[in-house]
C-alpha atoms as a PDB file:
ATOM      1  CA  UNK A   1      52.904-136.395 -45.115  1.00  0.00           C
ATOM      2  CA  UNK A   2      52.148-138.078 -48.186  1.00  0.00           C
ATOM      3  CA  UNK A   3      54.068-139.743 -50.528  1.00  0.00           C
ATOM      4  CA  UNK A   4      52.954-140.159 -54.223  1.00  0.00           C
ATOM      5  CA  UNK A   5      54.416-142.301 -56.852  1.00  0.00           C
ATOM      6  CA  UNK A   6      54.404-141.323 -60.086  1.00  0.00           C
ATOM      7  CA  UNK A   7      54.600-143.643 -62.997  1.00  0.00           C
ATOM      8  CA  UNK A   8      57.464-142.792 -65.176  1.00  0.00           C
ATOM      9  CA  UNK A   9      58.041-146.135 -67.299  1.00  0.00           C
ATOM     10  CA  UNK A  10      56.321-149.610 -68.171  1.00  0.00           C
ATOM     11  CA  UNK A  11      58.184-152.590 -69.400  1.00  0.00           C
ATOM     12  CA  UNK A  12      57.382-155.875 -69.819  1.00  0.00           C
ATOM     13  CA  UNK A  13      59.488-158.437 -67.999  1.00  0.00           C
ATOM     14  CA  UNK A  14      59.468-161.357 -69.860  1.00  0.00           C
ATOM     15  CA  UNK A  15      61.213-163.751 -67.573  1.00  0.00           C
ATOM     16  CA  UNK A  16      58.279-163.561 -65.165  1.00  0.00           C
ATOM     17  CA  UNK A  17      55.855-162.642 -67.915  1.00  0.00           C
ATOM     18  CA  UNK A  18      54.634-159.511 -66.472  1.00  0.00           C
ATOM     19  CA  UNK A  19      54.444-155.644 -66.578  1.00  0.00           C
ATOM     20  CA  UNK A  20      56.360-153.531 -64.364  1.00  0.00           C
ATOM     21  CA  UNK A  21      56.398-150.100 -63.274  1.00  0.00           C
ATOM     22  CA  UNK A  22      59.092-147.836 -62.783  1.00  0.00           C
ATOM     23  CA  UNK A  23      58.460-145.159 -60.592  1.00  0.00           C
ATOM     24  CA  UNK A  24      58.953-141.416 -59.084  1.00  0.00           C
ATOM     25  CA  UNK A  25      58.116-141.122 -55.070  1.00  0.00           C
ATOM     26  CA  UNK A  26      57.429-137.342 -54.266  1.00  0.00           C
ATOM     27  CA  UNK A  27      56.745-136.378 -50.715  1.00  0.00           C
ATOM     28  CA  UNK A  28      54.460-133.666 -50.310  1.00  0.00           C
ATOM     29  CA  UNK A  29      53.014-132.054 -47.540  1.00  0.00           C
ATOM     30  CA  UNK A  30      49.428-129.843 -47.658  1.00  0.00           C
ATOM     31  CA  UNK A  31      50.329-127.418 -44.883  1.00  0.00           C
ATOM     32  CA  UNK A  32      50.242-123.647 -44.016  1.00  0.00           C
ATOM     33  CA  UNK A  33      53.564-123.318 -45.659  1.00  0.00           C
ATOM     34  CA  UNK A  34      52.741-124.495 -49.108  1.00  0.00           C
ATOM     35  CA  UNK A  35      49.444-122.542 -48.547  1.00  0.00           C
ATOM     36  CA  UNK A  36      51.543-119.486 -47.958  1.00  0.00           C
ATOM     37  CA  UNK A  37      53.892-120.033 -51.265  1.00  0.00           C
ATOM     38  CA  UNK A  38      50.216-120.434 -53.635  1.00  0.00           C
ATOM     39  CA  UNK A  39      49.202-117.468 -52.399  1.00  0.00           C
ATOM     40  CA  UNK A  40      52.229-115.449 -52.829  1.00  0.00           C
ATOM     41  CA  UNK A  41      52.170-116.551 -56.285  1.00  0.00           C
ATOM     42  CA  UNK A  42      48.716-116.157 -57.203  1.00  0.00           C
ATOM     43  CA  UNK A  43      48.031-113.285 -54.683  1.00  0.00           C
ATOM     44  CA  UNK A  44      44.542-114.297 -53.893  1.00  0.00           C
ATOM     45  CA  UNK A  45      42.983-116.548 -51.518  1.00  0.00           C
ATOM     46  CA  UNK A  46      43.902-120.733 -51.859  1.00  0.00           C
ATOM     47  CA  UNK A  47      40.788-121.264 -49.239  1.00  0.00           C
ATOM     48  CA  UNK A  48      38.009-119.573 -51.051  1.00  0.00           C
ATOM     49  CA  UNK A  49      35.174-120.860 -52.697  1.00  0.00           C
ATOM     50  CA  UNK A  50      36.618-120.127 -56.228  1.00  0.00           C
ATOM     51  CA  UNK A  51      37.319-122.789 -58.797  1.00  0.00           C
ATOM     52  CA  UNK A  52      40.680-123.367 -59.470  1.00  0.00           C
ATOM     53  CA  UNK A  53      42.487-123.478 -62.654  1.00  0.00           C
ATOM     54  CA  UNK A  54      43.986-126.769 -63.743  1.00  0.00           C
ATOM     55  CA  UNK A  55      47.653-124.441 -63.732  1.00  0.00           C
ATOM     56  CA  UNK A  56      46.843-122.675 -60.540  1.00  0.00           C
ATOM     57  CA  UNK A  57      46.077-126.964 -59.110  1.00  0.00           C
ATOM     58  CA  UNK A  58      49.428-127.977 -60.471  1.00  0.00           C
ATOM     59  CA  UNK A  59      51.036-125.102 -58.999  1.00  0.00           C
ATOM     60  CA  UNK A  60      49.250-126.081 -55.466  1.00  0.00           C
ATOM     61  CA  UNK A  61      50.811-129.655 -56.026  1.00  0.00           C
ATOM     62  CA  UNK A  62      54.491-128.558 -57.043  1.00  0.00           C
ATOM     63  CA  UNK A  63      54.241-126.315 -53.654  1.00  0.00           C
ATOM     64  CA  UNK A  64      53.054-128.706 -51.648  1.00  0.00           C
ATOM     65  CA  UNK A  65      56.164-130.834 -52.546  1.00  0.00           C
ATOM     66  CA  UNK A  66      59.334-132.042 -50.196  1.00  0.00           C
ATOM     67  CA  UNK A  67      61.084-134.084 -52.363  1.00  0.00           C
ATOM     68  CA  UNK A  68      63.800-132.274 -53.416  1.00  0.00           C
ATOM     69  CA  UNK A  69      64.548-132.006 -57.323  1.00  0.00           C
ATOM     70  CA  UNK A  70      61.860-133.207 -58.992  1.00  0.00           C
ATOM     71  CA  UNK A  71      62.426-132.673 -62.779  1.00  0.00           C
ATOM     72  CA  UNK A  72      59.052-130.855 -64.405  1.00  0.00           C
ATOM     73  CA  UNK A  73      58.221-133.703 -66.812  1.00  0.00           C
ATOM     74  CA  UNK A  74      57.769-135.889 -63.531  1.00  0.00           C
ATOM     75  CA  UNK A  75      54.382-133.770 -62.659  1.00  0.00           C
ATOM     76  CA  UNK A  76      52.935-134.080 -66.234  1.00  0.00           C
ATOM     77  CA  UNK A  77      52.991-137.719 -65.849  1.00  0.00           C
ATOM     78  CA  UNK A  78      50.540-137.699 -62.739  1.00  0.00           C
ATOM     79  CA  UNK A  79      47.561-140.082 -63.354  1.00  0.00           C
ATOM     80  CA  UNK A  80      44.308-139.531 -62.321  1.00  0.00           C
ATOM     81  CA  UNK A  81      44.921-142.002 -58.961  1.00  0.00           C
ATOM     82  CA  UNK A  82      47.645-139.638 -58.434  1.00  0.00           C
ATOM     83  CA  UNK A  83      45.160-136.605 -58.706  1.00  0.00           C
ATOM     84  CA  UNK A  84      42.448-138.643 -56.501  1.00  0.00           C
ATOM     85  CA  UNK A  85      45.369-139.271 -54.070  1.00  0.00           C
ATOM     86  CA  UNK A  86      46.427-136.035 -53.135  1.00  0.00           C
ATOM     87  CA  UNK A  87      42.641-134.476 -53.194  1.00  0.00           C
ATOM     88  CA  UNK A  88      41.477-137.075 -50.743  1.00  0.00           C
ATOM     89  CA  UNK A  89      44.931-136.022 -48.657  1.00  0.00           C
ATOM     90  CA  UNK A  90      44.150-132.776 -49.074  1.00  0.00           C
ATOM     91  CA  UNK A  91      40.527-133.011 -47.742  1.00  0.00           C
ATOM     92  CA  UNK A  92      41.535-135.319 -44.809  1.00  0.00           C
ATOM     93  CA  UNK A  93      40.497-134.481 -41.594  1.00  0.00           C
ATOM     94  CA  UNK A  94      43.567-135.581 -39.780  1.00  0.00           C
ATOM     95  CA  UNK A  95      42.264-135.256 -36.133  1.00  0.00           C
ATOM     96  CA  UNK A  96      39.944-137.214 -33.900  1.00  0.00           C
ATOM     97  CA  UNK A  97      39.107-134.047 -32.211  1.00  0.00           C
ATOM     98  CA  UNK A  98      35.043-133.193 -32.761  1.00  0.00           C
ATOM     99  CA  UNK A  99      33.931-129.567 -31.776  1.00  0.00           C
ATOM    100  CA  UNK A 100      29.989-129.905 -31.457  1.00  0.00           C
ATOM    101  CA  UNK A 101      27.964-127.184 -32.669  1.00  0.00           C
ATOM    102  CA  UNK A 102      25.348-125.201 -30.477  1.00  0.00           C
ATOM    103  CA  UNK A 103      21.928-125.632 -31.996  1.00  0.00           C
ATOM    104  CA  UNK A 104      21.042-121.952 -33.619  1.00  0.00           C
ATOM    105  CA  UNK A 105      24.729-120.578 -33.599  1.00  0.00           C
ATOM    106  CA  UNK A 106      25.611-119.510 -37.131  1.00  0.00           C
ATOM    107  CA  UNK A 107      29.214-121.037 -37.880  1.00  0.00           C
ATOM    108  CA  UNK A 108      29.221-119.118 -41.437  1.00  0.00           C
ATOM    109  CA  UNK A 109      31.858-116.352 -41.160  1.00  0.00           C
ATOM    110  CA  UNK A 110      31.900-114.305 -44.095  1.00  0.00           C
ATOM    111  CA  UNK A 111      36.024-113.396 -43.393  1.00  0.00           C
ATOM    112  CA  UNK A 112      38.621-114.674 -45.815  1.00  0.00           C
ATOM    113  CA  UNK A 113      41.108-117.298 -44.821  1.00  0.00           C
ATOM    114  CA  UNK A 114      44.555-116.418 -46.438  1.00  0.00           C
ATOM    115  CA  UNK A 115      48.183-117.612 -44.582  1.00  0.00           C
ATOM    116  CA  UNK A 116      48.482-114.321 -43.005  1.00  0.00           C
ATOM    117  CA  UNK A 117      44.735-114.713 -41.299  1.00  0.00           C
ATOM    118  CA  UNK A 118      46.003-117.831 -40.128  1.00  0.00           C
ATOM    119  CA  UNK A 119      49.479-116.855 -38.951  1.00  0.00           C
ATOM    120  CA  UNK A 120      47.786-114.144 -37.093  1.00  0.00           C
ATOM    121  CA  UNK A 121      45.961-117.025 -35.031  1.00  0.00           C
ATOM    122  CA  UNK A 122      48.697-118.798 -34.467  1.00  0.00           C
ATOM    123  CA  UNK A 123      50.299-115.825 -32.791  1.00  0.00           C
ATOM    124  CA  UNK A 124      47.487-114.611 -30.982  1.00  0.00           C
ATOM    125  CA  UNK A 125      47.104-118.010 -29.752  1.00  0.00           C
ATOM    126  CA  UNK A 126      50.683-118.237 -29.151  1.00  0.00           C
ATOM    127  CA  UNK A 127      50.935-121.886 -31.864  1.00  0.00           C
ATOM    128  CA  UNK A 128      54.709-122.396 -32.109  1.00  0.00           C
ATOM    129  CA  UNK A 129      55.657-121.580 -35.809  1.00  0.00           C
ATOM    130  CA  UNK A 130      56.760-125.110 -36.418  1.00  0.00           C
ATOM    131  CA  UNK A 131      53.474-126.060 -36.297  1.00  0.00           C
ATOM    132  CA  UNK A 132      53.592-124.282 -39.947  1.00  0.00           C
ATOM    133  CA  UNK A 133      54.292-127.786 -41.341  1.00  0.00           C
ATOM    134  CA  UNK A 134      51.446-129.396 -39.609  1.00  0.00           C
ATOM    135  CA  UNK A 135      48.649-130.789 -41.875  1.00  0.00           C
ATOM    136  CA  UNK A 136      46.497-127.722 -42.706  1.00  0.00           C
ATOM    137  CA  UNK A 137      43.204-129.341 -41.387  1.00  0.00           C
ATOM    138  CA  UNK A 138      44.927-130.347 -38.023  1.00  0.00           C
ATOM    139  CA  UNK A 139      46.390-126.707 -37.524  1.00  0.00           C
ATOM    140  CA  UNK A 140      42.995-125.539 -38.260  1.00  0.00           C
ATOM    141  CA  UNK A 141      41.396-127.518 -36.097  1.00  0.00           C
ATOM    142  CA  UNK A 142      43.888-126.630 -32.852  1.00  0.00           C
ATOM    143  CA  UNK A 143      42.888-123.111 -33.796  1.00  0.00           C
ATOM    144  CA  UNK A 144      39.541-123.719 -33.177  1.00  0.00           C
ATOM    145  CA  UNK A 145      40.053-125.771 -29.919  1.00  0.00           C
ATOM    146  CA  UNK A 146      42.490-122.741 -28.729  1.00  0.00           C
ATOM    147  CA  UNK A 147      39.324-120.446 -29.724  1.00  0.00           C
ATOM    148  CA  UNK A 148      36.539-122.672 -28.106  1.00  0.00           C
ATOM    149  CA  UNK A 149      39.051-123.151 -24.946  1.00  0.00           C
ATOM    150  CA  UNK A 150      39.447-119.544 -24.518  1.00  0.00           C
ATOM    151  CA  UNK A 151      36.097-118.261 -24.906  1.00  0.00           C
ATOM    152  CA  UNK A 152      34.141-116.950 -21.750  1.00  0.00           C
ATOM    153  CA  UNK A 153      32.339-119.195 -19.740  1.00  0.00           C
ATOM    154  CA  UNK A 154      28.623-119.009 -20.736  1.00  0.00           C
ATOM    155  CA  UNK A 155      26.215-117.954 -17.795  1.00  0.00           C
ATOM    156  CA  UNK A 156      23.559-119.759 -16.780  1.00  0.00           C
ATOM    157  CA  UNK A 157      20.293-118.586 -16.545  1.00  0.00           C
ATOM    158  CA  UNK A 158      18.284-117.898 -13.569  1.00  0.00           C
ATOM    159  CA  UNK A 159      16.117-121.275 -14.479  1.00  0.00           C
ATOM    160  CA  UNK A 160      19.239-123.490 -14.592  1.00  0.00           C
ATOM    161  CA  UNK A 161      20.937-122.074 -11.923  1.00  0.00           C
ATOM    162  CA  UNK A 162      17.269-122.345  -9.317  1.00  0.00           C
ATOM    163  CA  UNK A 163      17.623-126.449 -10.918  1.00  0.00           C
ATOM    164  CA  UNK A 164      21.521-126.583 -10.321  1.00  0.00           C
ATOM    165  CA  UNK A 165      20.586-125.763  -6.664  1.00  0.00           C
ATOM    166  CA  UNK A 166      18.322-128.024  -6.049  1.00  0.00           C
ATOM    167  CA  UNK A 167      19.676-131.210  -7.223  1.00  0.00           C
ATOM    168  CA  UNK A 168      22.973-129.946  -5.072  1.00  0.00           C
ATOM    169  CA  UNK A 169      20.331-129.602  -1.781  1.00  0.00           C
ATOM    170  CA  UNK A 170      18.836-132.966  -2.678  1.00  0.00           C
ATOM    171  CA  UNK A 171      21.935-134.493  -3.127  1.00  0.00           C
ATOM    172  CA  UNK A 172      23.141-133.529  -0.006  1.00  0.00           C
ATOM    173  CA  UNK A 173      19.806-134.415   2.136  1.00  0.00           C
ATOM    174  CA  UNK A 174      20.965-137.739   0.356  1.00  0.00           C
ATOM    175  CA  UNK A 175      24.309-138.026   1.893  1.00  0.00           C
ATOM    176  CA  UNK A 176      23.333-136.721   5.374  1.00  0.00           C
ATOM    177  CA  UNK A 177      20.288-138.669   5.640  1.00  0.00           C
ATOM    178  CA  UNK A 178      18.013-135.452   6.656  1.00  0.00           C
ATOM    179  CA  UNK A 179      14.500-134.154   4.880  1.00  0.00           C
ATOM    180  CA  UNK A 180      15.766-130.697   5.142  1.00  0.00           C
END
């Protein structure tokens, strides 16, 4: 979760001689669930390559909000750090789990993303719907692990398996102490 505060008033304080700020905390949350409200609005994709209108980004930030309440004027008063804030939350990884790539493997899939795509995953993986809330690059990334965990088993060629063999015979000559 992320919380964002908003600058709503300055004043000067003159028995400490300084300026203060009065702010507006939002909570806001870039999940599956505010993913699914955008694009029930906008009824296209949040995930594709598109640029986004600065009314279709607002739109994103308002859905992605928690806080309940928040009066309208609050979001016009966003400053840029506020706008650098949430884009750097947004495009947080928020995992320490790496999947490594096999050399040659295309990972470009040419399918688009939309909530339903990924509450179809979650399903077919069987990913309690609470995870809904979940940061959207964490539930993402489980969705891959689930898909990487359940594909089948590569074989092994005839090569590897031959060398698999023989380091097992070697190693056991090894342990038993015999040439063969």
């Amino acid at each position: 979760m992320l919380t964002v505060h908003v600058p709503v008033a300055e004043y000067f304080d003159e028995t400490t001689n300084r300026f203060s700020h009065e702010t507006f905390a939002i909570d806001m949350e870039h999940s599956l669930v505010s993913l699914s409200k955008w694009e029930s609005f906008f009824e296209k994709p949040f995930l594709s390559d598109t640029e986004k209108t600065p009314e279709e980004l607002m739109w994103y930030v308002k859905a992605m909000t928690l806080t309940p309440n928040v009066p309208p004027e609050i979001y016009n008063k966003m400053t840029e750090e506020n706008g650098r804030e949430i884009s750097a939350y947004i495009n947080a990884k928020m995992t320490a789990t790496k999947i490594s790539e096999i050399p040659g493997q295309s990972r470009a899939s040419r399918e688009i993303i939309t909530a339903e795509i990924i509450y179809y995953w979650m399903v077919s993986y069987q990913i309690p719907v609470e995870f809904e809330n979940w940061h959207l690059s964490r539930l993402l990334m489980l969705i891959r692990v689930c898909n990487e965990k359940n594909k089948p088993q590569k074989k092994m060629s005839r090569r590897d398996v031959a060398q698999r063999q023989r380091d097992l015979n070697a190693q056991r000559k090894a342990m038993l102490g015999t040439t063969g």
